[in-house]
Protein backbone atom coordinates (compact mmCIF):
# COMPACT_ATOMS: atom_id res chain seq x y z
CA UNK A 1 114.82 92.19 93.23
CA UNK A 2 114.92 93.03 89.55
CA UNK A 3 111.99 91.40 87.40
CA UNK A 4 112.38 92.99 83.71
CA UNK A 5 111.33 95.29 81.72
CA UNK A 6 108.55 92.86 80.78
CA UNK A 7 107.01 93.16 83.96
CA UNK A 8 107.09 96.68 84.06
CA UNK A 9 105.37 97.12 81.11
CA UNK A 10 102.15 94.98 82.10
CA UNK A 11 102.15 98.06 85.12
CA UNK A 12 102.43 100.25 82.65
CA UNK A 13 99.95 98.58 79.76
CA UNK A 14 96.69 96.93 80.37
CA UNK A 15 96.65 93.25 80.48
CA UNK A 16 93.36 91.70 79.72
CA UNK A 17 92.59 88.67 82.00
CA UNK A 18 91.69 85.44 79.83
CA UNK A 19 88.34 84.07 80.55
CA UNK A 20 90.27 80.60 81.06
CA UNK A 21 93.59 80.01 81.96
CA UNK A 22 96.14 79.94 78.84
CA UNK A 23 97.43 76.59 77.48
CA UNK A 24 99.65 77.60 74.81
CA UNK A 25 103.16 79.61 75.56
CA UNK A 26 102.25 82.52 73.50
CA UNK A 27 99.12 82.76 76.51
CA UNK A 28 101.12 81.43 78.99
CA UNK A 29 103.85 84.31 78.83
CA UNK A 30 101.71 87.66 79.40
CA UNK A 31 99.93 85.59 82.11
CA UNK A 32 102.98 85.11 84.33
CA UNK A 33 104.01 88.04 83.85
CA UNK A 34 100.82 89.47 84.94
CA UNK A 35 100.55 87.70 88.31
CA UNK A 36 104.48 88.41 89.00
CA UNK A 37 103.85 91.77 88.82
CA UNK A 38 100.72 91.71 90.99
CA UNK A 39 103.15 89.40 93.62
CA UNK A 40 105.97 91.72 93.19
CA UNK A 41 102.86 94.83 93.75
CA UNK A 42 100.96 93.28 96.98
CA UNK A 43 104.06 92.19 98.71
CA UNK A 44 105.49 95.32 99.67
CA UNK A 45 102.07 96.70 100.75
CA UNK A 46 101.27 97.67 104.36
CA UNK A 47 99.00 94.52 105.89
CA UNK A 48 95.52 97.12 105.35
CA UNK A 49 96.67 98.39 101.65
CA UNK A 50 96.93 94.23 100.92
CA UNK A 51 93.09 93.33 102.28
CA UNK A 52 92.04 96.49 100.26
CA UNK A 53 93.46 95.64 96.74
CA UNK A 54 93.80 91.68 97.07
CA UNK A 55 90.35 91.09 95.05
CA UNK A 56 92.05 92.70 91.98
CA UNK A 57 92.62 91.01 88.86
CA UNK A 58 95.16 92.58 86.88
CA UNK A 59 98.57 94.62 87.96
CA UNK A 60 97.25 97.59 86.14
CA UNK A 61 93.99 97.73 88.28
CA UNK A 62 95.83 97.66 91.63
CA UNK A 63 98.37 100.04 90.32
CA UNK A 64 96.10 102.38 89.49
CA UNK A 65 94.01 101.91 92.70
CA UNK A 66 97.44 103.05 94.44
């Protein structure tokens, strides 16, 4: 499954997690792309890798935690 180049680069870049959730689309964008990259992440881990890195917030921090 092919999700973009967009969410590649929030792997790549550091997303910074808004204090509350976004309410405009110009928030609502980066956000989604942020937790589809974090599904798209924790989904293909091994069922001990998932309980380790579940508590992370961003795609970035779990990336780099792999």
């Amino acid at each position: 499954m092919y999700l973009g180049v967009d969410i590649l680069l929030f792997v790549v870049g550091a997303y910074k997690i808004p204090t509350a959730p976004p309410t405009n689309q110009d928030g609502k964008k980066p956000f989604v792309n942020n937790v589809k990259a974090m599904n798209s992440i924790l989904c293909n881990l091994t069922k001990l890798e998932f309980f380790s890195l579940m508590y992370f917030a961003s795609d970035k921090d779990i990336w780099e935690k792999l």
